[in-house]
C-alpha atoms as a PDB file:
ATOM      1  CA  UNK A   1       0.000   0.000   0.000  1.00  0.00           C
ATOM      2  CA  UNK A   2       1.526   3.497  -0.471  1.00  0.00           C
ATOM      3  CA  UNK A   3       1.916   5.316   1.814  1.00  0.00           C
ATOM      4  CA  UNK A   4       0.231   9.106   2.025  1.00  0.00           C
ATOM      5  CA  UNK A   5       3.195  10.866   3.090  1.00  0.00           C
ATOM      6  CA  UNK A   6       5.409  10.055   0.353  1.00  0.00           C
ATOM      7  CA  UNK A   7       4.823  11.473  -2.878  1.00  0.00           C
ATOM      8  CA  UNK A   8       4.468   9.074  -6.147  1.00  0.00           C
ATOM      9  CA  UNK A   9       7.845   8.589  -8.223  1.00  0.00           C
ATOM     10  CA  UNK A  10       7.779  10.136 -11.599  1.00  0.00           C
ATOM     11  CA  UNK A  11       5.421   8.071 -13.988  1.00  0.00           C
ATOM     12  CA  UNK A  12       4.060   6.056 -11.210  1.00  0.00           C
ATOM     13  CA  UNK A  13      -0.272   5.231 -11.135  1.00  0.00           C
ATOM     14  CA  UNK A  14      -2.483   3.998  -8.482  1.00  0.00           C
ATOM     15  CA  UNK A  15      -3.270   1.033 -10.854  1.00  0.00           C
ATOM     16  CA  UNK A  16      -1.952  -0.218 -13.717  1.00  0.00           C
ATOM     17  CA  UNK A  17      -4.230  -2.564 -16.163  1.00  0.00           C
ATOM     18  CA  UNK A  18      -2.755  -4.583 -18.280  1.00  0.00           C
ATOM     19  CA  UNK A  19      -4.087  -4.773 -22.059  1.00  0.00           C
ATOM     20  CA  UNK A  20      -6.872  -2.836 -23.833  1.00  0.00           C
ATOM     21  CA  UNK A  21      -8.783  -5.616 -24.830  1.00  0.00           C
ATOM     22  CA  UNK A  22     -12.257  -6.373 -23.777  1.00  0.00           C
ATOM     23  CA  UNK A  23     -11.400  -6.759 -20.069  1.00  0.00           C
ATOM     24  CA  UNK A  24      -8.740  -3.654 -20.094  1.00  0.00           C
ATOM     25  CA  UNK A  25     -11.488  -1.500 -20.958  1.00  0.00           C
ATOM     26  CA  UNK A  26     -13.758  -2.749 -18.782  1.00  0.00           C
ATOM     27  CA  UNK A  27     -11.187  -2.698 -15.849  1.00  0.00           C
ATOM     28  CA  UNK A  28     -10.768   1.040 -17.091  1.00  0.00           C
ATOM     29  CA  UNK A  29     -14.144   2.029 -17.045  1.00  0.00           C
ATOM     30  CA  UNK A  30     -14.794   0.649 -13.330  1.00  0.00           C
ATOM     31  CA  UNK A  31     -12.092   2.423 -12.545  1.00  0.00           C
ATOM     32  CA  UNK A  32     -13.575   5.520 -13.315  1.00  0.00           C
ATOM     33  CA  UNK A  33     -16.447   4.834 -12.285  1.00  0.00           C
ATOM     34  CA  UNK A  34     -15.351   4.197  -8.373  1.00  0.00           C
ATOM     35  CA  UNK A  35     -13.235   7.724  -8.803  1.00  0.00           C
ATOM     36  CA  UNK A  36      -9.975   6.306  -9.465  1.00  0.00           C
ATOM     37  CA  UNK A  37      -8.475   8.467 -11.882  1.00  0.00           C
ATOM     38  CA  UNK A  38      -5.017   8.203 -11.690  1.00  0.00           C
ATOM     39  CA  UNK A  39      -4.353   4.622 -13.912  1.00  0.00           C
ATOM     40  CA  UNK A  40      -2.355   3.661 -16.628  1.00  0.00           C
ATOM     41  CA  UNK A  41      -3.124   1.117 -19.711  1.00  0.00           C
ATOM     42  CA  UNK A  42      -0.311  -0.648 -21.030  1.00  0.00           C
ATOM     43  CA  UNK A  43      -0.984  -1.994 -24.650  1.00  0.00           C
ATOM     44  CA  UNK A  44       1.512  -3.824 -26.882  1.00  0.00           C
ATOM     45  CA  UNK A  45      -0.559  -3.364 -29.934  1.00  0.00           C
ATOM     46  CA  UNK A  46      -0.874  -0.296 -31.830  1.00  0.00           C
ATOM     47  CA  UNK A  47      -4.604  -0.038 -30.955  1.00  0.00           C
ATOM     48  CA  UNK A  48      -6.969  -1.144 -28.612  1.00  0.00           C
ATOM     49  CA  UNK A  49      -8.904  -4.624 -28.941  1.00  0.00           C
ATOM     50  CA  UNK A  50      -6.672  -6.868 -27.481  1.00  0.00           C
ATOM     51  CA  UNK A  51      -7.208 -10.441 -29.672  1.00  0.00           C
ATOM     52  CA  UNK A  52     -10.326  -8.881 -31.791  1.00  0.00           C
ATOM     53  CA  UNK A  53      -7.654  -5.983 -33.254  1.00  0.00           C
ATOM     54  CA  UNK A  54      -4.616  -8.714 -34.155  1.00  0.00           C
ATOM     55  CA  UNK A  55      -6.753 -12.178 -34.756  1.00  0.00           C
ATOM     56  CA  UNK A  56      -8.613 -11.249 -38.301  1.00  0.00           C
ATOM     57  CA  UNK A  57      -7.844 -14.378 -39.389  1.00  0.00           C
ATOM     58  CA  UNK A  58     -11.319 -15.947 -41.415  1.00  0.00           C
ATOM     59  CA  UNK A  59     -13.231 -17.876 -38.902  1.00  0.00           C
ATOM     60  CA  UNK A  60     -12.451 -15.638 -36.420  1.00  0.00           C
ATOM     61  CA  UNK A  61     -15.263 -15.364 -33.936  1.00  0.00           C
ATOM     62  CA  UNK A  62     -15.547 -15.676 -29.920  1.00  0.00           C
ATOM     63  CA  UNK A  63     -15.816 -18.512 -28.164  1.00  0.00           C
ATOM     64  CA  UNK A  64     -19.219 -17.564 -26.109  1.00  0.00           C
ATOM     65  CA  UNK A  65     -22.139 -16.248 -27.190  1.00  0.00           C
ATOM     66  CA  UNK A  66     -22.048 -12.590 -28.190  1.00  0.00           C
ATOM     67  CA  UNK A  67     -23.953 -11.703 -25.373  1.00  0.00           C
ATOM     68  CA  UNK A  68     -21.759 -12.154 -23.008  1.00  0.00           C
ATOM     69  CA  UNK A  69     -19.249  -9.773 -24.392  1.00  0.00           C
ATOM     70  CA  UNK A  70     -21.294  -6.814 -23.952  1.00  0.00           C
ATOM     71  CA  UNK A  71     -20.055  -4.362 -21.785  1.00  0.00           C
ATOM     72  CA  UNK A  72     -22.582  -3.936 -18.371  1.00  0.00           C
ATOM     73  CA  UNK A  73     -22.287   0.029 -18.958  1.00  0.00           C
ATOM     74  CA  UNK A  74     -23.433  -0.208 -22.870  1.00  0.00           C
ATOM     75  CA  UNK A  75     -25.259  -2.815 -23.898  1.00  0.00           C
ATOM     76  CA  UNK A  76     -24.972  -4.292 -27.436  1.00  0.00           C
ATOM     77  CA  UNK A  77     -27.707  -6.116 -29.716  1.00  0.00           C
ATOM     78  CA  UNK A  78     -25.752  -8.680 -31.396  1.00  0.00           C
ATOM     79  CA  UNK A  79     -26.964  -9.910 -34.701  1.00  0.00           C
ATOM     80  CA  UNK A  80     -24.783 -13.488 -35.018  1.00  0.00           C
ATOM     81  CA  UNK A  81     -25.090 -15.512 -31.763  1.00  0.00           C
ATOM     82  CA  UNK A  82     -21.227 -15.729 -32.113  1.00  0.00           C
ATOM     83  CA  UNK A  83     -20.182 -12.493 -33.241  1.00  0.00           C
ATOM     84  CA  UNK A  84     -16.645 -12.619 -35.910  1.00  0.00           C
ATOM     85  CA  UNK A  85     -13.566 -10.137 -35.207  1.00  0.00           C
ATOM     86  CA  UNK A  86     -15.109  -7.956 -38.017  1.00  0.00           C
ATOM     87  CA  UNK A  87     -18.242  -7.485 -35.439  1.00  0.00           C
ATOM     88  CA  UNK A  88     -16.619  -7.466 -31.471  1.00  0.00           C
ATOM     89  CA  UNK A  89     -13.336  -5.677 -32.569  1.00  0.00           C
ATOM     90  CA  UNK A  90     -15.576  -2.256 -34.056  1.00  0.00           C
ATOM     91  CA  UNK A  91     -17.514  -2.704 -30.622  1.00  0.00           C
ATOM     92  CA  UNK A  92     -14.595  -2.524 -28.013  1.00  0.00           C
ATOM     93  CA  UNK A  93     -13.596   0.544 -30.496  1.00  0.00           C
ATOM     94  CA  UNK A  94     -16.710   2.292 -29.926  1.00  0.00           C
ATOM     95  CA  UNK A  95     -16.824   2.084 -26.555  1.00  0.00           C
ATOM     96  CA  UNK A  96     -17.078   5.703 -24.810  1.00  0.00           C
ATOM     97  CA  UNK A  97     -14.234   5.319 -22.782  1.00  0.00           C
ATOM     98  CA  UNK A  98     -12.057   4.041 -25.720  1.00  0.00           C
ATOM     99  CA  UNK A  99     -11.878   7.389 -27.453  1.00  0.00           C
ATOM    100  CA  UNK A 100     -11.477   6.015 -30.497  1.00  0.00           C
ATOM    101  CA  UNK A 101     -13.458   6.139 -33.990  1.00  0.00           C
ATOM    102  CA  UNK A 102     -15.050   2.425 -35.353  1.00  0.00           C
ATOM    103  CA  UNK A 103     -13.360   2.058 -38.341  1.00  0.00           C
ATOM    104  CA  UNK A 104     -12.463  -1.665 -38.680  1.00  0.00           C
ATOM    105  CA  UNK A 105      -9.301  -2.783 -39.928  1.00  0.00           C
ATOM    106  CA  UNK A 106      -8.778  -4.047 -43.906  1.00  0.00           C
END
């Protein structure tokens, strides 16, 4: 736990998520939503997504059904009971925390 009296070194968060996939931005939002605002994302990718941005193989779709990769704070009406990477990566773009547009890749 840190401690209140000493100041943060340079760069340092509260909390640190790892990825911007599906659960990073979902970590992210909770975050902000229980007032933590000092967090960090740490992505390896050039864009946020996590396995929907790099995995556009064809085939590609998730394991579950769609439903269950909607985000609690924006709901989503699937239209493929097992959406493809051209569907669910668009969706974790558009999310309003993501800041980004929902352009999918080519």
């Amino acid at each position: 736990m840190k401690s209140t009296n000493t100041p943060s070194a340079p760069g340092a968060h509260d909390v640190a998520v790892i990825g911007a996939g599906f659960s990073g931005i979902a970590a992210a939002t909770e975050l902000i939503r229980q007032g933590v605002d000092d967090f960090v994302i740490f992505e390896r990718s050039e864009d946020i997504g996590g396995t929907w941005m790099v995995n556009r193989y064809p085939g590609a779709e998730v394991d579950l059904e769609s439903h269950i990769y909607s985000f609690s704070f924006e709901p989503h009406d699937w239209t493929r009971t097992h959406a493809d990477w051209r569907g669910f990566w668009p969706t974790c773009r558009a999310s309003p925390r993501s800041g980004s547009s929902t352009s999918a890749p080519g």
